[in-house]
PDB file of N, CA and C in Angstrom:
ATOM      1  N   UNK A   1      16.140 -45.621 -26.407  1.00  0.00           N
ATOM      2  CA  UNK A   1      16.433 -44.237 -26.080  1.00  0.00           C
ATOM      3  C   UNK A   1      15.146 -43.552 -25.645  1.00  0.00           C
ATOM      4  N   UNK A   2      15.327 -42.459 -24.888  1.00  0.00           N
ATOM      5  CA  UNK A   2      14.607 -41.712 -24.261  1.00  0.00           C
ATOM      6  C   UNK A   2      14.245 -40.198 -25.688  1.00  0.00           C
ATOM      7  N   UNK A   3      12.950 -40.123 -25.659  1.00  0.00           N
ATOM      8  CA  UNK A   3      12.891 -39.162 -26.653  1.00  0.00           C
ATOM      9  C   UNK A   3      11.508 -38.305 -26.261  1.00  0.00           C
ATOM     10  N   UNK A   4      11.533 -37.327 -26.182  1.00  0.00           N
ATOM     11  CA  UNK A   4      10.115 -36.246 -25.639  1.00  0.00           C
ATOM     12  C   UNK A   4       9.453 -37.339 -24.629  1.00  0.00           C
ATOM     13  N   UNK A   5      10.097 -37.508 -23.316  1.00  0.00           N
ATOM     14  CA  UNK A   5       9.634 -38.549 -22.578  1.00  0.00           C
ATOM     15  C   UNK A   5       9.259 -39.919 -22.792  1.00  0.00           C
ATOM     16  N   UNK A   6       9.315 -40.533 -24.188  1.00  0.00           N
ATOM     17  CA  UNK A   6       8.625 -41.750 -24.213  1.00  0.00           C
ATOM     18  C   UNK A   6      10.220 -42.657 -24.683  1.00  0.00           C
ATOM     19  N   UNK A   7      10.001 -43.897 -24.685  1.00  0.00           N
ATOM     20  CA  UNK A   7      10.880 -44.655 -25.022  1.00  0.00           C
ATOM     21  C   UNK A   7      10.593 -45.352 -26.403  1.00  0.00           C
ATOM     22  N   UNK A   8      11.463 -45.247 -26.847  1.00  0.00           N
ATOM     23  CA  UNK A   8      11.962 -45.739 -28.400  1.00  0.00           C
ATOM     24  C   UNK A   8      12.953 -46.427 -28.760  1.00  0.00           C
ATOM     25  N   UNK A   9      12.827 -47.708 -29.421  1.00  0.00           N
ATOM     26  CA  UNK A   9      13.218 -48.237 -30.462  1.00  0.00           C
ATOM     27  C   UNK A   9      14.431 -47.461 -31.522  1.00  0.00           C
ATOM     28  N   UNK A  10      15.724 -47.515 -31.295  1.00  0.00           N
ATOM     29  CA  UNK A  10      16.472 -47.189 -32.199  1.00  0.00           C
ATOM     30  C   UNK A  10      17.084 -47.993 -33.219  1.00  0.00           C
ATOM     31  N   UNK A  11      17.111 -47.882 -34.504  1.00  0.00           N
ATOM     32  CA  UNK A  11      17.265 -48.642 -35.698  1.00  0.00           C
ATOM     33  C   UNK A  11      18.122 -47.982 -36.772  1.00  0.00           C
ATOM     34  N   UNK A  12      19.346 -48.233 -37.055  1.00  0.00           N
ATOM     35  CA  UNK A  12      20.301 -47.908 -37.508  1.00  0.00           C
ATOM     36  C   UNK A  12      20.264 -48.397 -39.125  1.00  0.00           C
ATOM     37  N   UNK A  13      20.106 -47.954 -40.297  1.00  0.00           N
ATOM     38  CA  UNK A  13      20.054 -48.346 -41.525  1.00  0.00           C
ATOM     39  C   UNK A  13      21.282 -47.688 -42.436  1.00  0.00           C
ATOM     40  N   UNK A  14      22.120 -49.036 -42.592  1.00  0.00           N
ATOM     41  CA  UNK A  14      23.798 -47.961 -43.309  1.00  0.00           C
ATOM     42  C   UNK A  14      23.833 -49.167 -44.889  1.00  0.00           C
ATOM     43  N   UNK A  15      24.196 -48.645 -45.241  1.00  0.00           N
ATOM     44  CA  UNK A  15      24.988 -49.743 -46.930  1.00  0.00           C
ATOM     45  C   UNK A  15      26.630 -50.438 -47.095  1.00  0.00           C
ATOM     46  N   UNK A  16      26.425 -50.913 -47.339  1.00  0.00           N
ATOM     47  CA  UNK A  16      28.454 -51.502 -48.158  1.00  0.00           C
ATOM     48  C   UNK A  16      28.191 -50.779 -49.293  1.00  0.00           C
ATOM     49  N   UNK A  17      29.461 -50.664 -49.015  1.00  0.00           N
ATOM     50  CA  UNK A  17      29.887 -49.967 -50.457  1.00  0.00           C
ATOM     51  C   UNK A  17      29.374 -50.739 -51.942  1.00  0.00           C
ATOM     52  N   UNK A  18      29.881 -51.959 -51.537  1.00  0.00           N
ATOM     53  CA  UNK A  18      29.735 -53.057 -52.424  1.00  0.00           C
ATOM     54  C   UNK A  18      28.299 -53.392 -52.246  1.00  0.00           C
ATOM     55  N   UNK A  19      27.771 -52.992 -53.885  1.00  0.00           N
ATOM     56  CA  UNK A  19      26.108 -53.491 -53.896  1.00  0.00           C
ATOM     57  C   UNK A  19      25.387 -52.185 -53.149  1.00  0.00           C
ATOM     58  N   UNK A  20      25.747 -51.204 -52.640  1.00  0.00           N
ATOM     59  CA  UNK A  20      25.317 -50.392 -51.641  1.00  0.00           C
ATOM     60  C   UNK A  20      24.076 -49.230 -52.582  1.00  0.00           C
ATOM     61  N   UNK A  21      24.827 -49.701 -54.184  1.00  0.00           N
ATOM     62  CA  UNK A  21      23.951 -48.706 -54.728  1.00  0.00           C
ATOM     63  C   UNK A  21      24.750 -46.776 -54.500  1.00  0.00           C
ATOM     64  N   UNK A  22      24.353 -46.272 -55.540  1.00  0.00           N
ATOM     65  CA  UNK A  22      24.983 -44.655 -55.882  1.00  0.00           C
ATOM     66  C   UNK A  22      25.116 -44.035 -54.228  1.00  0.00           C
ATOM     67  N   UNK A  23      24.473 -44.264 -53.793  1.00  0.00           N
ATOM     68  CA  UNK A  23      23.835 -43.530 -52.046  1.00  0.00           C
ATOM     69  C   UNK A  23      24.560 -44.014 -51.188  1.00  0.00           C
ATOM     70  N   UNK A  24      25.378 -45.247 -51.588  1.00  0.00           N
ATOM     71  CA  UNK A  24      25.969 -46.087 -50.836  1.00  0.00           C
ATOM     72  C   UNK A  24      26.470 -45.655 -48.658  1.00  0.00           C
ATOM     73  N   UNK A  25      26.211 -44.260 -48.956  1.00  0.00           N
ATOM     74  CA  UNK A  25      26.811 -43.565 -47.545  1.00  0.00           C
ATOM     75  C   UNK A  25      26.555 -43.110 -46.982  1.00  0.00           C
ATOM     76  N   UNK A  26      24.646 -43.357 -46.848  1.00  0.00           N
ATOM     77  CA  UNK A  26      23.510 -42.261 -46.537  1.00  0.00           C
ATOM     78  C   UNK A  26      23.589 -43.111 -45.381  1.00  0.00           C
ATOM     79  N   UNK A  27      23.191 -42.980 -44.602  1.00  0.00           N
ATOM     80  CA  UNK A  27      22.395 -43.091 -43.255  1.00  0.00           C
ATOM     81  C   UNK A  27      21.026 -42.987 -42.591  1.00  0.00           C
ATOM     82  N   UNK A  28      20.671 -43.947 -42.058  1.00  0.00           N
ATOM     83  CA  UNK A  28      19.116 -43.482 -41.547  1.00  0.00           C
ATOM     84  C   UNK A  28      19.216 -44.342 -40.222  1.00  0.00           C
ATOM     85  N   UNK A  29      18.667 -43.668 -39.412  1.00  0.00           N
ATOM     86  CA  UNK A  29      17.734 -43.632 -38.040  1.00  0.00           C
ATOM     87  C   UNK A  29      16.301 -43.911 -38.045  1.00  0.00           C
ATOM     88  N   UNK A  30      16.037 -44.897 -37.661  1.00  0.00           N
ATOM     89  CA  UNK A  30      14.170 -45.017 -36.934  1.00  0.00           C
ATOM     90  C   UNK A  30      14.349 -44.924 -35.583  1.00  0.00           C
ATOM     91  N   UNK A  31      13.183 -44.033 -35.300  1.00  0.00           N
ATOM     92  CA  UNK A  31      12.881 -44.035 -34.031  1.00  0.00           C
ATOM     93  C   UNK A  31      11.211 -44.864 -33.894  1.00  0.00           C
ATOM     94  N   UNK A  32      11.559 -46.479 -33.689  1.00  0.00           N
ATOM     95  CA  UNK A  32      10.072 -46.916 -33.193  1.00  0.00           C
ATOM     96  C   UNK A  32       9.474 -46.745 -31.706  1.00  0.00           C
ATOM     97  N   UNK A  33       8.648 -46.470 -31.917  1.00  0.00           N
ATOM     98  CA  UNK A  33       7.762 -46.080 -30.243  1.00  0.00           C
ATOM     99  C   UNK A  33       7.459 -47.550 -30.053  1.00  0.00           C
ATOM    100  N   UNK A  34       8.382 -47.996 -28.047  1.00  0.00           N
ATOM    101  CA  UNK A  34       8.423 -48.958 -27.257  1.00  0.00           C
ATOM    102  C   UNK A  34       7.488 -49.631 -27.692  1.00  0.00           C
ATOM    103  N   UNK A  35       6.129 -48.628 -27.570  1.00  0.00           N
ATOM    104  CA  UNK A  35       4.590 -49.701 -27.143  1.00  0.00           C
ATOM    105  C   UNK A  35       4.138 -49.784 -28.247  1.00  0.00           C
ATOM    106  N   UNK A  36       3.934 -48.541 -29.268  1.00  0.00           N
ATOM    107  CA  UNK A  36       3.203 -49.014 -30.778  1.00  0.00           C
ATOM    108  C   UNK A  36       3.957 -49.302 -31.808  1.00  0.00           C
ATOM    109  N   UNK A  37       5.232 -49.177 -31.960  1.00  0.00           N
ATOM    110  CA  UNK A  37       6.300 -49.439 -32.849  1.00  0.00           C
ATOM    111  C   UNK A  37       5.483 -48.564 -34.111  1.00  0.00           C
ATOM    112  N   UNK A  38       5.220 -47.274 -33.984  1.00  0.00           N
ATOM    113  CA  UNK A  38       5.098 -46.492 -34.868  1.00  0.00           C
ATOM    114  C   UNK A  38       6.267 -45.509 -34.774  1.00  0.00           C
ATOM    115  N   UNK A  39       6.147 -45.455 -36.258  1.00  0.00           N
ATOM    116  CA  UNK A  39       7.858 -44.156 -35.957  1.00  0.00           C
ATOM    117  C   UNK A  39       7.256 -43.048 -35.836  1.00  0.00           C
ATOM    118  N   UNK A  40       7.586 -42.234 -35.160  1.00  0.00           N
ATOM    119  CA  UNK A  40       7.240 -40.966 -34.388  1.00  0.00           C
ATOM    120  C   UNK A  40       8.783 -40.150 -35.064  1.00  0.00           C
ATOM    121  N   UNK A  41       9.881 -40.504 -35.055  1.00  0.00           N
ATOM    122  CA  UNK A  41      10.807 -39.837 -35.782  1.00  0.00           C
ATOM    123  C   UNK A  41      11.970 -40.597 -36.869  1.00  0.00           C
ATOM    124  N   UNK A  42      12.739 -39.255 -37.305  1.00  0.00           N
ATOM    125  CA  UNK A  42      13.834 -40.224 -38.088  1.00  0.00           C
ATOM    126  C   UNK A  42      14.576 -39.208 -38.686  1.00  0.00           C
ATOM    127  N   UNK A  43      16.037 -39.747 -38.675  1.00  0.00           N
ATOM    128  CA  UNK A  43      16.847 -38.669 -38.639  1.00  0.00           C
ATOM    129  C   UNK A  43      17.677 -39.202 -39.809  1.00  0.00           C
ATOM    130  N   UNK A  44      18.304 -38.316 -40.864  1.00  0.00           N
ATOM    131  CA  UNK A  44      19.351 -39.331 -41.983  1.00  0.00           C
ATOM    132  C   UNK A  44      20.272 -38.360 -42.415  1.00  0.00           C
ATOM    133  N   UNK A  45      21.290 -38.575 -42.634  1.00  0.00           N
ATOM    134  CA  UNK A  45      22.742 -38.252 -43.618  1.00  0.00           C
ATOM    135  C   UNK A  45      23.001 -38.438 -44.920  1.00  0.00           C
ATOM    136  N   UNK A  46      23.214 -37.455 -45.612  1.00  0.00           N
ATOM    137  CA  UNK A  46      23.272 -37.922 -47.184  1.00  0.00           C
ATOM    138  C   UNK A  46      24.320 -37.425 -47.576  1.00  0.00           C
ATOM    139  N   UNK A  47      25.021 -37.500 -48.584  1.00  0.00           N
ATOM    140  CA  UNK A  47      26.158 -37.002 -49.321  1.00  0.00           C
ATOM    141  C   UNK A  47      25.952 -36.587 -50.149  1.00  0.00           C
ATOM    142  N   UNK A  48      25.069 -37.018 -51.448  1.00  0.00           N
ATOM    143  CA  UNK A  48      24.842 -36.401 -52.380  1.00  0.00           C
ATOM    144  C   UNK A  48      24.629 -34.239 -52.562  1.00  0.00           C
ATOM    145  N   UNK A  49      25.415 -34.050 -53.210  1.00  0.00           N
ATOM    146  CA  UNK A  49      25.450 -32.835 -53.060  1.00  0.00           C
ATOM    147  C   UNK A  49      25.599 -31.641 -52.221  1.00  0.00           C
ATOM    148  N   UNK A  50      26.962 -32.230 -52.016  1.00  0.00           N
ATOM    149  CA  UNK A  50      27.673 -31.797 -50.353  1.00  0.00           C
ATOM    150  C   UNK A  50      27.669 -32.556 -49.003  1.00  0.00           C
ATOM    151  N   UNK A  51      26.024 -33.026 -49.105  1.00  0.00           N
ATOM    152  CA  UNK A  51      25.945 -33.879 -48.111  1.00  0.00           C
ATOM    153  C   UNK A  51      24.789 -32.572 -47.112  1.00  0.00           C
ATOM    154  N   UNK A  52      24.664 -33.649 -46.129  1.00  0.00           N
ATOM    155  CA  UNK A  52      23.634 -33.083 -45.245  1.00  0.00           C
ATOM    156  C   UNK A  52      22.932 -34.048 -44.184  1.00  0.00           C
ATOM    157  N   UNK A  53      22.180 -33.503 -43.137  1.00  0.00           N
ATOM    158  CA  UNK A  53      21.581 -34.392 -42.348  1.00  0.00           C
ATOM    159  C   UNK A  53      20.097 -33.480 -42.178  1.00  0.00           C
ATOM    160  N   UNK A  54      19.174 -34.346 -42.007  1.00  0.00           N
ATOM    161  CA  UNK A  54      18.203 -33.474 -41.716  1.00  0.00           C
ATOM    162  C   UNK A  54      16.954 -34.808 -40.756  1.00  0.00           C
ATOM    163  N   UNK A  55      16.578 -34.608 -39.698  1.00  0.00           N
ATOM    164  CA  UNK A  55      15.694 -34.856 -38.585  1.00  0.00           C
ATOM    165  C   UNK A  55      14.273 -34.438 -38.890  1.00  0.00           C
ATOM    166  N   UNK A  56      13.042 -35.539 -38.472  1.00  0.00           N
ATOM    167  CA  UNK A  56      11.695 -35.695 -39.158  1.00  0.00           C
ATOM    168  C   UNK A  56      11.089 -36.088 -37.726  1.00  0.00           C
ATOM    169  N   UNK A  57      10.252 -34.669 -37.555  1.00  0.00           N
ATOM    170  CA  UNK A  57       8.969 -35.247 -36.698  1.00  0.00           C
ATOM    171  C   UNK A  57       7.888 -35.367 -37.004  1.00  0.00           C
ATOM    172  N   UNK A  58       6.767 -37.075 -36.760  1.00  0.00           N
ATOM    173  CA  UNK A  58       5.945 -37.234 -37.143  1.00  0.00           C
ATOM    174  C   UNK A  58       4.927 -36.129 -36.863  1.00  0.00           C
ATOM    175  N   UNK A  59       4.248 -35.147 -37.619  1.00  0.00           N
ATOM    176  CA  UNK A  59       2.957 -34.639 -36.983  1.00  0.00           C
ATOM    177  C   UNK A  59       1.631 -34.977 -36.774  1.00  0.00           C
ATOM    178  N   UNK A  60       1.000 -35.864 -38.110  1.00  0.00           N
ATOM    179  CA  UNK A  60      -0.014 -36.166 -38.697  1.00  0.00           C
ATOM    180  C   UNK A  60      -0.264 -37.975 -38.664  1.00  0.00           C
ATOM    181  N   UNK A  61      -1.150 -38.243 -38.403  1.00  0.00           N
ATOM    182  CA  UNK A  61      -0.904 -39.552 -38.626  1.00  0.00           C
ATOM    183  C   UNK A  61      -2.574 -40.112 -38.707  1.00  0.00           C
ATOM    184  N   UNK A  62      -2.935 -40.986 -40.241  1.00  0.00           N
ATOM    185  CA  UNK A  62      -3.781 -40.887 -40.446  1.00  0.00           C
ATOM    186  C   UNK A  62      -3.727 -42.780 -40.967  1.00  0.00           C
ATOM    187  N   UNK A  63      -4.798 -42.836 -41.114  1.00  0.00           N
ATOM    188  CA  UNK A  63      -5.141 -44.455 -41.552  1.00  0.00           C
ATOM    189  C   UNK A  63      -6.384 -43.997 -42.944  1.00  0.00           C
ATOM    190  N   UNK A  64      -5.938 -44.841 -44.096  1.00  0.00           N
ATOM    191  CA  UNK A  64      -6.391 -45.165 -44.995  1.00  0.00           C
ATOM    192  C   UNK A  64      -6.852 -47.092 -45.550  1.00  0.00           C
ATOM    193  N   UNK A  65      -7.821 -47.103 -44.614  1.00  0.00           N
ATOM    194  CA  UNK A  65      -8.310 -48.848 -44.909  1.00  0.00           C
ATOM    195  C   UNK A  65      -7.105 -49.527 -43.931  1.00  0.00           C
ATOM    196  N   UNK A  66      -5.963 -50.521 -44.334  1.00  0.00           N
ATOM    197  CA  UNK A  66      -5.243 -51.191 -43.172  1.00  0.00           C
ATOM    198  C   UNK A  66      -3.980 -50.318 -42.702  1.00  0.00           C
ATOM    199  N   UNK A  67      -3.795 -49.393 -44.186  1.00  0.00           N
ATOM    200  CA  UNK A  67      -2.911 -48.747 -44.591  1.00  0.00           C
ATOM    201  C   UNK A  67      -2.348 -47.215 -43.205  1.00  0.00           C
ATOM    202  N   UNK A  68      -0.963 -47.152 -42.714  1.00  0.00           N
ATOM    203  CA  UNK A  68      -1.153 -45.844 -41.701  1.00  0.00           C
ATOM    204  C   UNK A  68       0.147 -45.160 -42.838  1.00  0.00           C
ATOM    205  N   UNK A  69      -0.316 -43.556 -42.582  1.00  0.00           N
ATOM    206  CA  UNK A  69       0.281 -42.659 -43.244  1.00  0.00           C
ATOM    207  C   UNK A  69       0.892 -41.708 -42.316  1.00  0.00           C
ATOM    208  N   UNK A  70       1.900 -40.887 -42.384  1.00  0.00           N
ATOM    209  CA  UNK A  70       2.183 -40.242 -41.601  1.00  0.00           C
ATOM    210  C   UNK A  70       2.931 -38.847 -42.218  1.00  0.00           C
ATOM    211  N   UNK A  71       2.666 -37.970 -41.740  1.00  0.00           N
ATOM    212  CA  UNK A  71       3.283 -36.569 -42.139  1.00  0.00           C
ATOM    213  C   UNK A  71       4.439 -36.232 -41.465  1.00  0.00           C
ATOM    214  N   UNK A  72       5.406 -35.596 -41.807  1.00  0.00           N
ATOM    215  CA  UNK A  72       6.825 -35.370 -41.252  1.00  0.00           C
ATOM    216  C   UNK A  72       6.948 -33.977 -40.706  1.00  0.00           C
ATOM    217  N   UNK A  73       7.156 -33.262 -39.988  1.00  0.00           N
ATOM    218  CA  UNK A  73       8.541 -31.664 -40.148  1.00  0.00           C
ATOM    219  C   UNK A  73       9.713 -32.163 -40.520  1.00  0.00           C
ATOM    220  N   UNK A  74      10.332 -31.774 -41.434  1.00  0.00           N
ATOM    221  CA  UNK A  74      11.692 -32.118 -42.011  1.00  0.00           C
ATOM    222  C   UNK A  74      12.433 -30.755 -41.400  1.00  0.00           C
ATOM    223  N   UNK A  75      13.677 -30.985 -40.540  1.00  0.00           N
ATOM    224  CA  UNK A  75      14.354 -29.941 -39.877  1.00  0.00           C
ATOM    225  C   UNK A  75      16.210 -30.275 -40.224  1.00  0.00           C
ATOM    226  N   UNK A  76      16.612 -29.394 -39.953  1.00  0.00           N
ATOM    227  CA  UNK A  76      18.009 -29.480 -40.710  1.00  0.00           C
ATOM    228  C   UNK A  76      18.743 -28.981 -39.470  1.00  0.00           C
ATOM    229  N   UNK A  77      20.214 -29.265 -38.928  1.00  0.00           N
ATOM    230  CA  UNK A  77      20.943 -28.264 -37.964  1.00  0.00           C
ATOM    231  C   UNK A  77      20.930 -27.084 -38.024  1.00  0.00           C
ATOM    232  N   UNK A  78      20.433 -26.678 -36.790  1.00  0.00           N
ATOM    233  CA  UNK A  78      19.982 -24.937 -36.521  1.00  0.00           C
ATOM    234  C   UNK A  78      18.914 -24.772 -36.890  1.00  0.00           C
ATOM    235  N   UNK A  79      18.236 -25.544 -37.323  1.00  0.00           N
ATOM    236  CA  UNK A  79      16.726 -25.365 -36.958  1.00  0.00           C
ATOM    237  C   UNK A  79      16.377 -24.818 -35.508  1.00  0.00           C
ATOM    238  N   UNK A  80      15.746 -23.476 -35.329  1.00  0.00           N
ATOM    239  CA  UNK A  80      15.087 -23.142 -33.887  1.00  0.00           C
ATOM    240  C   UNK A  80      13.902 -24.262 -33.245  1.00  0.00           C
ATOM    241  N   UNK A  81      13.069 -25.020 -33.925  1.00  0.00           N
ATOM    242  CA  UNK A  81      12.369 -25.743 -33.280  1.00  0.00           C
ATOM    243  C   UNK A  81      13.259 -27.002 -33.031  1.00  0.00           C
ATOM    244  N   UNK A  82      14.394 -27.491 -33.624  1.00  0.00           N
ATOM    245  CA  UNK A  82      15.250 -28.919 -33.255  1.00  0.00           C
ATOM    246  C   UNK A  82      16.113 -28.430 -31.910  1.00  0.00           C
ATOM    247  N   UNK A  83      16.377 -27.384 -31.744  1.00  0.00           N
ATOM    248  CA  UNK A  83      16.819 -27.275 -30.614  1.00  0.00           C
ATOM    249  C   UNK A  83      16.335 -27.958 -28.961  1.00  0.00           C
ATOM    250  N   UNK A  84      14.983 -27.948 -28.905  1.00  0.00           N
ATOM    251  CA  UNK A  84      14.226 -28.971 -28.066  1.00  0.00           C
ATOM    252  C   UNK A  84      14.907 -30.557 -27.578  1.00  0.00           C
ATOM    253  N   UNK A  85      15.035 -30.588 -28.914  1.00  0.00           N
ATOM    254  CA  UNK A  85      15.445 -32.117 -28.764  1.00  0.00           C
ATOM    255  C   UNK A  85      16.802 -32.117 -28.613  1.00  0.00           C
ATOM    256  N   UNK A  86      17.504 -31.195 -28.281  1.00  0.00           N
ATOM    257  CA  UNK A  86      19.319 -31.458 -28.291  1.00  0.00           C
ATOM    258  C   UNK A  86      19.777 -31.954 -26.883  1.00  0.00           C
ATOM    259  N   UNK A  87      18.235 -31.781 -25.679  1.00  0.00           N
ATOM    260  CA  UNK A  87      18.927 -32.724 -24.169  1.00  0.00           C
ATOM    261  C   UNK A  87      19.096 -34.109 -24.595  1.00  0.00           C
ATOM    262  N   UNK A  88      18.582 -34.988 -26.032  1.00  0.00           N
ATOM    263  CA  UNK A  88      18.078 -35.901 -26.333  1.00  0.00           C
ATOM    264  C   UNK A  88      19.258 -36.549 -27.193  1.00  0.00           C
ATOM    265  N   UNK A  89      20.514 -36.085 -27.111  1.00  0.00           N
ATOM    266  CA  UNK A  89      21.873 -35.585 -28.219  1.00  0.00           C
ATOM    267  C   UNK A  89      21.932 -37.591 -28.710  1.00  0.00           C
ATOM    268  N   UNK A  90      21.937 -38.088 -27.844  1.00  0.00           N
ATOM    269  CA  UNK A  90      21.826 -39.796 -28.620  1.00  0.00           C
ATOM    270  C   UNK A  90      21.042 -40.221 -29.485  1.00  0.00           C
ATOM    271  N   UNK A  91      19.677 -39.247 -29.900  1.00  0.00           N
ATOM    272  CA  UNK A  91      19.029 -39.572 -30.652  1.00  0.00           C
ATOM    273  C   UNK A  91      19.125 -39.007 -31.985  1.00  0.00           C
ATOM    274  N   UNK A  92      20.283 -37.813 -31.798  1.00  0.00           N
ATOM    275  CA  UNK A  92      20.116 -36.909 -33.238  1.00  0.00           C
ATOM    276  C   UNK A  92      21.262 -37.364 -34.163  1.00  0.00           C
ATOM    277  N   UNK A  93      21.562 -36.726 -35.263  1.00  0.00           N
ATOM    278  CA  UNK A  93      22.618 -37.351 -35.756  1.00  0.00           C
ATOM    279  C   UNK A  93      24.128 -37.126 -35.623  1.00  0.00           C
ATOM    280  N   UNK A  94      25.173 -37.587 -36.070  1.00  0.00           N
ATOM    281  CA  UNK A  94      26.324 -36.867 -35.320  1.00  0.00           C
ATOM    282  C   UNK A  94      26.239 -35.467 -35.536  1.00  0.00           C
ATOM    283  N   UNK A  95      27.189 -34.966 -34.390  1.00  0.00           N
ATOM    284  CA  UNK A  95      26.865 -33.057 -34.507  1.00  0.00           C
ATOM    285  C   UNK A  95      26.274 -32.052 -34.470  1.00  0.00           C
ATOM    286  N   UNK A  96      24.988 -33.016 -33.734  1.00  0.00           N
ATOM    287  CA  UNK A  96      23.781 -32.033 -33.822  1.00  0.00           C
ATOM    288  C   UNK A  96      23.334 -31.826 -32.684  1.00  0.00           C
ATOM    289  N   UNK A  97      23.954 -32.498 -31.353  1.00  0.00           N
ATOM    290  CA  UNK A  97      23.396 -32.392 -30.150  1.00  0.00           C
ATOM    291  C   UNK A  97      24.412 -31.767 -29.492  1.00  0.00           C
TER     292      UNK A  97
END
């Protein structure tokens, strides 16, 4: 997928019910970048407590020895800054583009 011009790696992470663990129905999205396969974003669905989805842009990204770290914006639907990304509607989660 196409995402703030660059191309990415989409990676779909879901559970069975069976063995799936309490969360069993969460959802997650990676977005790896084509060339560095660093995630630059990631978007997930949860249920627990009504439920919800909320979308993560990397801001920060730092190296500690081999180790890379990365800082998030955590944004939720109707967020004014996620709006940007809604020409991008394949990358967000259902309902949000």
């Amino acid at each position: 997928v196409i995402l703030d011009g660059q191309a990415y790696h989409k990676v779909l992470v879901s559970f069975d019910t069976e063995g799936g663990g309490e969360d069993y129905q969460d959802r997650f999205v990676y977005y790896f970048h084509s060339e560095t396969f660093l995630i630059d974003f990631l978007s997930y669905e949860y249920a627990t407590n009504g439920g919800g989805q909320r979308f993560r842009v990397c801001t920060r990204r730092h190296r500690v020895g081999a180790l890379v770290l990365q800082d998030y914006d955590n944004y939720r639907p109707g967020a004014r800054r996620l709006h940007a990304f809604g020409k991008h509607g394949q990358c967000l989660p259902r309902g949000w583009a």
